[in-house]
C-alpha atoms as a PDB file:
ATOM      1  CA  UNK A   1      75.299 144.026  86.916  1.00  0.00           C
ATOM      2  CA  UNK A   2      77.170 141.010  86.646  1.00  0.00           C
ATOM      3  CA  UNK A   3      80.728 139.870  88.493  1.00  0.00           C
ATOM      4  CA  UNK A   4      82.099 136.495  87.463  1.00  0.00           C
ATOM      5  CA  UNK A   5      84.389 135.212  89.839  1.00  0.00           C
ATOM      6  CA  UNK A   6      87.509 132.665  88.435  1.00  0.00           C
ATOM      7  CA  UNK A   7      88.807 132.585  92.050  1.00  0.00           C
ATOM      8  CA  UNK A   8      88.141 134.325  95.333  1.00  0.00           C
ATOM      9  CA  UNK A   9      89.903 133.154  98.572  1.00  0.00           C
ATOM     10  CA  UNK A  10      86.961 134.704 100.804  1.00  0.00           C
ATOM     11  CA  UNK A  11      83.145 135.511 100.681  1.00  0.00           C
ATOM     12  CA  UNK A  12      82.101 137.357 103.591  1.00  0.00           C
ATOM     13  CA  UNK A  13      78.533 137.361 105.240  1.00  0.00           C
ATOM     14  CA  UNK A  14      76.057 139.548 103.891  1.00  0.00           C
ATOM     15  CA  UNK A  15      75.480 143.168 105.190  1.00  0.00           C
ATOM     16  CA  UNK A  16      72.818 145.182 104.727  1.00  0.00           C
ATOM     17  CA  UNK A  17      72.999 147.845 102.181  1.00  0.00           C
ATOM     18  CA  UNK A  18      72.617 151.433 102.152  1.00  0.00           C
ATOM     19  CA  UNK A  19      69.379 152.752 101.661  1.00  0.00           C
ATOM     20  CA  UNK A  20      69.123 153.309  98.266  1.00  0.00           C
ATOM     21  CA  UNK A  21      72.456 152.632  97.588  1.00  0.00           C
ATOM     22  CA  UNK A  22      72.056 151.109  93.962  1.00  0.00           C
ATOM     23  CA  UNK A  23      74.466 148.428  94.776  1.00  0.00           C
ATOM     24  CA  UNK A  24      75.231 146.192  91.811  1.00  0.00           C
ATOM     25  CA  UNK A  25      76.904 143.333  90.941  1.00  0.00           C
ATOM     26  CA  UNK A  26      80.731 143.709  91.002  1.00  0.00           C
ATOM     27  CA  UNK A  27      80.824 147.170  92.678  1.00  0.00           C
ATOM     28  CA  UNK A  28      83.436 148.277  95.039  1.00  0.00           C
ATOM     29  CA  UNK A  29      81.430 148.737  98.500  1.00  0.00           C
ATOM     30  CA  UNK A  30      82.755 150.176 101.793  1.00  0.00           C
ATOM     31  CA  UNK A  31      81.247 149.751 105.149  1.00  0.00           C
ATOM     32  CA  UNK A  32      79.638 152.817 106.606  1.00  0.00           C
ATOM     33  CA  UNK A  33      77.701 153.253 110.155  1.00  0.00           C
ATOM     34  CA  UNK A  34      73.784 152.953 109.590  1.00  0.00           C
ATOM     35  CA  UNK A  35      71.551 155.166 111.912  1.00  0.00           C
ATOM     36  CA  UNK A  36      71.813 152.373 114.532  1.00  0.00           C
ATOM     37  CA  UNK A  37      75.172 152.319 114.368  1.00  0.00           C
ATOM     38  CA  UNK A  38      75.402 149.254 112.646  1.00  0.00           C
ATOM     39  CA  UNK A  39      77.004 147.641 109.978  1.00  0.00           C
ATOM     40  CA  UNK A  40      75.812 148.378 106.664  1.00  0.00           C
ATOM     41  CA  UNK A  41      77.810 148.908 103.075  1.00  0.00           C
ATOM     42  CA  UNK A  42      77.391 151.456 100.467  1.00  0.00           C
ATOM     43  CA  UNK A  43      78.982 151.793  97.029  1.00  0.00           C
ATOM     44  CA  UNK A  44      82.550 152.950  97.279  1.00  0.00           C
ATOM     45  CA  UNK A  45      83.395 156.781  96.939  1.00  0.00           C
ATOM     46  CA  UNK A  46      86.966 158.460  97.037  1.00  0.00           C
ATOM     47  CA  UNK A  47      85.651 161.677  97.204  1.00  0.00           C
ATOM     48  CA  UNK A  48      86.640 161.555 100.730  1.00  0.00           C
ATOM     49  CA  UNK A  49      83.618 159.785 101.625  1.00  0.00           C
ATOM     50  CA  UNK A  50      85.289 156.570 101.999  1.00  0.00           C
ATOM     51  CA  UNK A  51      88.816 155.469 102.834  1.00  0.00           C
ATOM     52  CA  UNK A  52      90.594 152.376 102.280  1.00  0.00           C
ATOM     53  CA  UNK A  53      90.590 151.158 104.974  1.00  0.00           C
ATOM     54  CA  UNK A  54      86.314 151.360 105.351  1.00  0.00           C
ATOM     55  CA  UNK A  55      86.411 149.291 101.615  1.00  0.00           C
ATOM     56  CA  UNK A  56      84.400 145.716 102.671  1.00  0.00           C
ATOM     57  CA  UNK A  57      85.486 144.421  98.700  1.00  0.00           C
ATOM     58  CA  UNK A  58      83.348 143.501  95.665  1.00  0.00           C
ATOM     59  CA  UNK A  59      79.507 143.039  95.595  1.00  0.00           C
ATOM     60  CA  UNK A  60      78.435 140.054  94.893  1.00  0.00           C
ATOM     61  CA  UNK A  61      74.587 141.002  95.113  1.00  0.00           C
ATOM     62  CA  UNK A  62      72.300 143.563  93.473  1.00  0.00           C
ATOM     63  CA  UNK A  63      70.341 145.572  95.594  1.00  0.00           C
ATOM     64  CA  UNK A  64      68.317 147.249  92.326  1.00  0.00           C
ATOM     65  CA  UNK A  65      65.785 145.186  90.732  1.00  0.00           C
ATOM     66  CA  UNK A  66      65.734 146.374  87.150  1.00  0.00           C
ATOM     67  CA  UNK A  67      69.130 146.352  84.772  1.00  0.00           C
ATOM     68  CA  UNK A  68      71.182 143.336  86.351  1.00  0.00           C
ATOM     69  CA  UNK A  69      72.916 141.588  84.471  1.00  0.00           C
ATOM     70  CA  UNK A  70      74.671 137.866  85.057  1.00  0.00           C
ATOM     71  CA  UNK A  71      77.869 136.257  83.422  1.00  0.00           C
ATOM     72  CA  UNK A  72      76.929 133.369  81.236  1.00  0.00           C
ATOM     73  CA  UNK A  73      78.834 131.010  79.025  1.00  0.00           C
ATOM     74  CA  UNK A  74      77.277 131.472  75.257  1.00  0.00           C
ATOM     75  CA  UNK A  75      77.158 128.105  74.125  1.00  0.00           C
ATOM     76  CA  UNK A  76      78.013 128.758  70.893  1.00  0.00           C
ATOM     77  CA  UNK A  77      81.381 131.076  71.155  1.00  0.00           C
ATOM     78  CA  UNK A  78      82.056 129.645  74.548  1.00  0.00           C
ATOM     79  CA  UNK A  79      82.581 133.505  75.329  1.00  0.00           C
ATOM     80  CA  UNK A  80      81.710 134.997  78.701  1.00  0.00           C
ATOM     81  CA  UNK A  81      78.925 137.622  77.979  1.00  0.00           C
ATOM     82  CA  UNK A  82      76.805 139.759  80.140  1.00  0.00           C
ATOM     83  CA  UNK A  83      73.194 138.718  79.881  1.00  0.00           C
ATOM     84  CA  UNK A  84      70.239 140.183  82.100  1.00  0.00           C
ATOM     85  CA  UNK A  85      69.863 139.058  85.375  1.00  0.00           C
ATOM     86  CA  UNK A  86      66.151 137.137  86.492  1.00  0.00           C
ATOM     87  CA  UNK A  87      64.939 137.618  90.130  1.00  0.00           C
ATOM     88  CA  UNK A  88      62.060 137.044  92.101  1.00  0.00           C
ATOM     89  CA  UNK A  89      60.851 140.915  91.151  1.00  0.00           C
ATOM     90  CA  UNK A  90      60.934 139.422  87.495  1.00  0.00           C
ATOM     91  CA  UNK A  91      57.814 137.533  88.201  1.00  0.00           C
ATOM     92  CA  UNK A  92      56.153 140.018  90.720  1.00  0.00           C
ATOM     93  CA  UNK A  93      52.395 140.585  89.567  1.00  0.00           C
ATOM     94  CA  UNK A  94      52.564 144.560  88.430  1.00  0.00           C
ATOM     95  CA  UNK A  95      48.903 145.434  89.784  1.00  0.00           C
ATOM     96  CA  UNK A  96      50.144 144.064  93.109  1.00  0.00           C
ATOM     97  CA  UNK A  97      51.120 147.564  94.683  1.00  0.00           C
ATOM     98  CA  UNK A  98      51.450 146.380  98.376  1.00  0.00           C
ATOM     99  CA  UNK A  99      53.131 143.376  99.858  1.00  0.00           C
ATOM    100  CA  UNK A 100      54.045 141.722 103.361  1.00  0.00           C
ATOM    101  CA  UNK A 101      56.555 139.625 104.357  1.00  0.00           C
ATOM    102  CA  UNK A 102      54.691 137.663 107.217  1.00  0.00           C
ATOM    103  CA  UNK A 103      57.894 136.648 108.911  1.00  0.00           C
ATOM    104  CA  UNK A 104      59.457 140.430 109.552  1.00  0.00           C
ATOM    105  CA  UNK A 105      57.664 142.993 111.503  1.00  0.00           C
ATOM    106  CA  UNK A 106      59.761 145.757 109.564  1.00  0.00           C
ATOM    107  CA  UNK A 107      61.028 146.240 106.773  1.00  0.00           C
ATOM    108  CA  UNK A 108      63.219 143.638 105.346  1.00  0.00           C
ATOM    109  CA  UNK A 109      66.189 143.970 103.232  1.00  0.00           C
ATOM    110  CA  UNK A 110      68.198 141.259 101.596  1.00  0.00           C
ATOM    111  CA  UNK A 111      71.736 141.533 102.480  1.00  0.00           C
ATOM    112  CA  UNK A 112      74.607 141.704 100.014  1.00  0.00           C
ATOM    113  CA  UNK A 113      77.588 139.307 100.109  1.00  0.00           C
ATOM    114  CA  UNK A 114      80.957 140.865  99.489  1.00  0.00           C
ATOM    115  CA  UNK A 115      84.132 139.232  98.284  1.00  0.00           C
ATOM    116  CA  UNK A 116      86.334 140.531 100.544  1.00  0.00           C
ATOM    117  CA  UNK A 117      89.710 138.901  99.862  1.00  0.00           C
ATOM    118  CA  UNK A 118      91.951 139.032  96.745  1.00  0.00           C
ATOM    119  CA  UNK A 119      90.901 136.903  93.919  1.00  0.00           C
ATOM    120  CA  UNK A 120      90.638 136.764  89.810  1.00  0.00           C
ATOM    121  CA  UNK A 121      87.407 138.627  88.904  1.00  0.00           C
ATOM    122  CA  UNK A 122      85.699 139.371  85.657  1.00  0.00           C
ATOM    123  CA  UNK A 123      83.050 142.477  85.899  1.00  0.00           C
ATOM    124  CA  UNK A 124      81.460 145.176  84.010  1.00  0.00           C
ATOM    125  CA  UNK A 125      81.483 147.795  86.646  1.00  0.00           C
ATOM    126  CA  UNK A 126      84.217 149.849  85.730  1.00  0.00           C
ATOM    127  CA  UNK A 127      84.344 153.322  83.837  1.00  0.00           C
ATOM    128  CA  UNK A 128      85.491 153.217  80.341  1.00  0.00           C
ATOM    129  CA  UNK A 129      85.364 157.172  80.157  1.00  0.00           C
ATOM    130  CA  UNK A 130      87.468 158.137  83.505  1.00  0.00           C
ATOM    131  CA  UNK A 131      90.820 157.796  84.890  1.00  0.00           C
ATOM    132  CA  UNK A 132      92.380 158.718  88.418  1.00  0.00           C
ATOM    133  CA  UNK A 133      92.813 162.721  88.573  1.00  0.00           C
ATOM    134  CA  UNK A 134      93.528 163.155  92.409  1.00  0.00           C
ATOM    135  CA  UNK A 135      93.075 161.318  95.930  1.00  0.00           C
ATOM    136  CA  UNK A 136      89.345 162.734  95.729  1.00  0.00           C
ATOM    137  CA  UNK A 137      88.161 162.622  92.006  1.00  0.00           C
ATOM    138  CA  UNK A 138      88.015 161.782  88.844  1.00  0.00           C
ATOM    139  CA  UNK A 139      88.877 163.125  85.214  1.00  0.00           C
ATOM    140  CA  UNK A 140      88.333 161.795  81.677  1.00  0.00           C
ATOM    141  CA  UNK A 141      90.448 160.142  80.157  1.00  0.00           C
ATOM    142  CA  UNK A 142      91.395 156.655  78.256  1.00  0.00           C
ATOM    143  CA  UNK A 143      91.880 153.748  80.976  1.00  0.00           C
ATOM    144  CA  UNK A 144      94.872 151.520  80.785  1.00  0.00           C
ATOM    145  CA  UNK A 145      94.173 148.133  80.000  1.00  0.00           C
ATOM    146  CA  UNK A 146      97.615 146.739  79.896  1.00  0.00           C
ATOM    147  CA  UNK A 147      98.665 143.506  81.843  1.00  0.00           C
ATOM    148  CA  UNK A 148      99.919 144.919  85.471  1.00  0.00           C
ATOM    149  CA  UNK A 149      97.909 148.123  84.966  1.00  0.00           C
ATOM    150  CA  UNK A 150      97.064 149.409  88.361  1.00  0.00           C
ATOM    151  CA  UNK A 151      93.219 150.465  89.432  1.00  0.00           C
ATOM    152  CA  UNK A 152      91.451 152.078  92.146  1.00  0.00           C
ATOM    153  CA  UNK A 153      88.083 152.524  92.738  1.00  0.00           C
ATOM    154  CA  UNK A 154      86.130 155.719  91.560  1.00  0.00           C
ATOM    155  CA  UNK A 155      85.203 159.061  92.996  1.00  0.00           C
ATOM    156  CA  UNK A 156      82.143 161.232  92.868  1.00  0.00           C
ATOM    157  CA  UNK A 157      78.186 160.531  91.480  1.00  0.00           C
ATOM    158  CA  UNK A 158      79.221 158.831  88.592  1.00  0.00           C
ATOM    159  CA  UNK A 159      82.073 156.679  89.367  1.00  0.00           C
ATOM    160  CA  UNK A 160      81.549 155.677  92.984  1.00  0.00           C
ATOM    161  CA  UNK A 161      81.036 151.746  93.501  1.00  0.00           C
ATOM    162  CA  UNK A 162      82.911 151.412  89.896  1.00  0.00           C
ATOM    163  CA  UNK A 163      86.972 150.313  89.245  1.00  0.00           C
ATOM    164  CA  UNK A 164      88.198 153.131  87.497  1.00  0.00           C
ATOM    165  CA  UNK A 165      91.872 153.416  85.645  1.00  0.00           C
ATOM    166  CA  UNK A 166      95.328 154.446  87.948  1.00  0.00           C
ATOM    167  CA  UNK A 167      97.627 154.874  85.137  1.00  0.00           C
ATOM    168  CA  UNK A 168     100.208 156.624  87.287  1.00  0.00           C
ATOM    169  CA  UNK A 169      99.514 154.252  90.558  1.00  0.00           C
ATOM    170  CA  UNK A 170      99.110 157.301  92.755  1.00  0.00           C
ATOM    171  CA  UNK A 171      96.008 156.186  94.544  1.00  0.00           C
ATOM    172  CA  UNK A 172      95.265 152.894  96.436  1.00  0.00           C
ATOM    173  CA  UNK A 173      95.599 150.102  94.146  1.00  0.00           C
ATOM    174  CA  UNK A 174      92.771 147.869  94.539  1.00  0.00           C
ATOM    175  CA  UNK A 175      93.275 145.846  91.378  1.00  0.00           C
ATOM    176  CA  UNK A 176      95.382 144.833  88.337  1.00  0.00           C
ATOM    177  CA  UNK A 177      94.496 143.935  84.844  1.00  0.00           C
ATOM    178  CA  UNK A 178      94.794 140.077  84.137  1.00  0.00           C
ATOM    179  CA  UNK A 179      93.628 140.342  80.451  1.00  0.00           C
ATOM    180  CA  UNK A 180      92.206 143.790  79.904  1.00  0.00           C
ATOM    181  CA  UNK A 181      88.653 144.574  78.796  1.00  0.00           C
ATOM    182  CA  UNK A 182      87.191 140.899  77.034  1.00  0.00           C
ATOM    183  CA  UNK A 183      83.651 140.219  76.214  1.00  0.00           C
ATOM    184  CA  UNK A 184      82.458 143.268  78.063  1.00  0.00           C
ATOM    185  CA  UNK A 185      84.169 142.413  81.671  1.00  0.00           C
ATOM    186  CA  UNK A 186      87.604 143.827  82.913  1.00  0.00           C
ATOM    187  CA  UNK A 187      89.364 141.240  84.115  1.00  0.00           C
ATOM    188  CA  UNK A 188      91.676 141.668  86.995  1.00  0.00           C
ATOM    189  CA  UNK A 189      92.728 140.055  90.205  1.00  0.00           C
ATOM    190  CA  UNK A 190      91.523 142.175  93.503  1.00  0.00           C
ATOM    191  CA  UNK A 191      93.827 143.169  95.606  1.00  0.00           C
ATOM    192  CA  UNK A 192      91.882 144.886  98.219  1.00  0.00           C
ATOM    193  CA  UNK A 193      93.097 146.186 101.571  1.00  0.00           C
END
């Protein structure tokens, strides 16, 4: 999915991603141990799964290969508006069913940048439907969307990796809204650790 970024003070290095972790564009990710204890991130979960202190910041890669989107400029509105995203998969021959990447003995992965330090972000991974409920889950509800509203990101299946609505700032803020929901993005400035 797309994340357009208006300013960031930091891009990290990439990290390699969970194992199908369905990392997208914009998502909150956290750094978890991999099974050789090193380094990889994951899409964000409160559910107790993740603390605040283990968040790495926003995605700034896809690890999925189907239903990306990328922020464009329409030239006609002048609008930011999420379009899909092309990659290399895009023009992958479909009866090709087996592949080798001469220069890795293993498998490879591509690793996902992460912007790690505040900044003004635009991104359509955030839940429209849920709101904070507790320190380890969700509820529905109606987001705030207000200037200054506080977010966090989400908890459980559905909302983990997402920015998800803390009306009553009783979680970790992680972001407020610069200008609300616009064009399909929530725009907000990261706040991170």
């Amino acid at each position: 999915m797309a994340l357009k970024i208006i300013n960031a003070a930091f891009i990290s290095k990439s990290y390699a991603p969970e194992s199908s972790s369905g990392i997208r564009q914009g998502m909150v990710v956290a750094f978890e141990a991999a099974t050789d204890g090193t380094a990889e991130v994951a899409r964000a979960n409160r559910d107790g799964s993740h603390s605040q202190y283990a968040i790495a910041g926003l995605a700034i890669d896809n690890t999925t290969t189907t239903g990306n989107t990328m922020p464009i400029t329409s030239p006609v509105t002048l609008n930011i508006e999420a379009r899909p995203a092309r990659k290399i998969m895009d023009f992958q021959d479909d009866t090709i069913s087996n592949s080798t990447n001469f220069t890795d003995p293993g498998t490879a992965k591509r690793g996902i940048s992460v912007a790690s330090v505040g900044g003004d972000y635009g991104s359509d991974q955030y839940s429209s439907t849920s709101i904070y409920s507790s320190g380890t889950a969700d509820a529905n509800g109606t987001p705030t969307y207000t200037v200054n509203a506080t977010w966090t990101y989400g908890a459980g299946a559905t909302n983990k990796g997402l920015l998800v609505s803390d009306s009553a700032t009783a979680a970790t803020v992680m972001a407020s809204i610069t200008e609300g929901v616009k064009d399909g993005f929530l725009w907000f400035r990261w706040k991170g650790n």
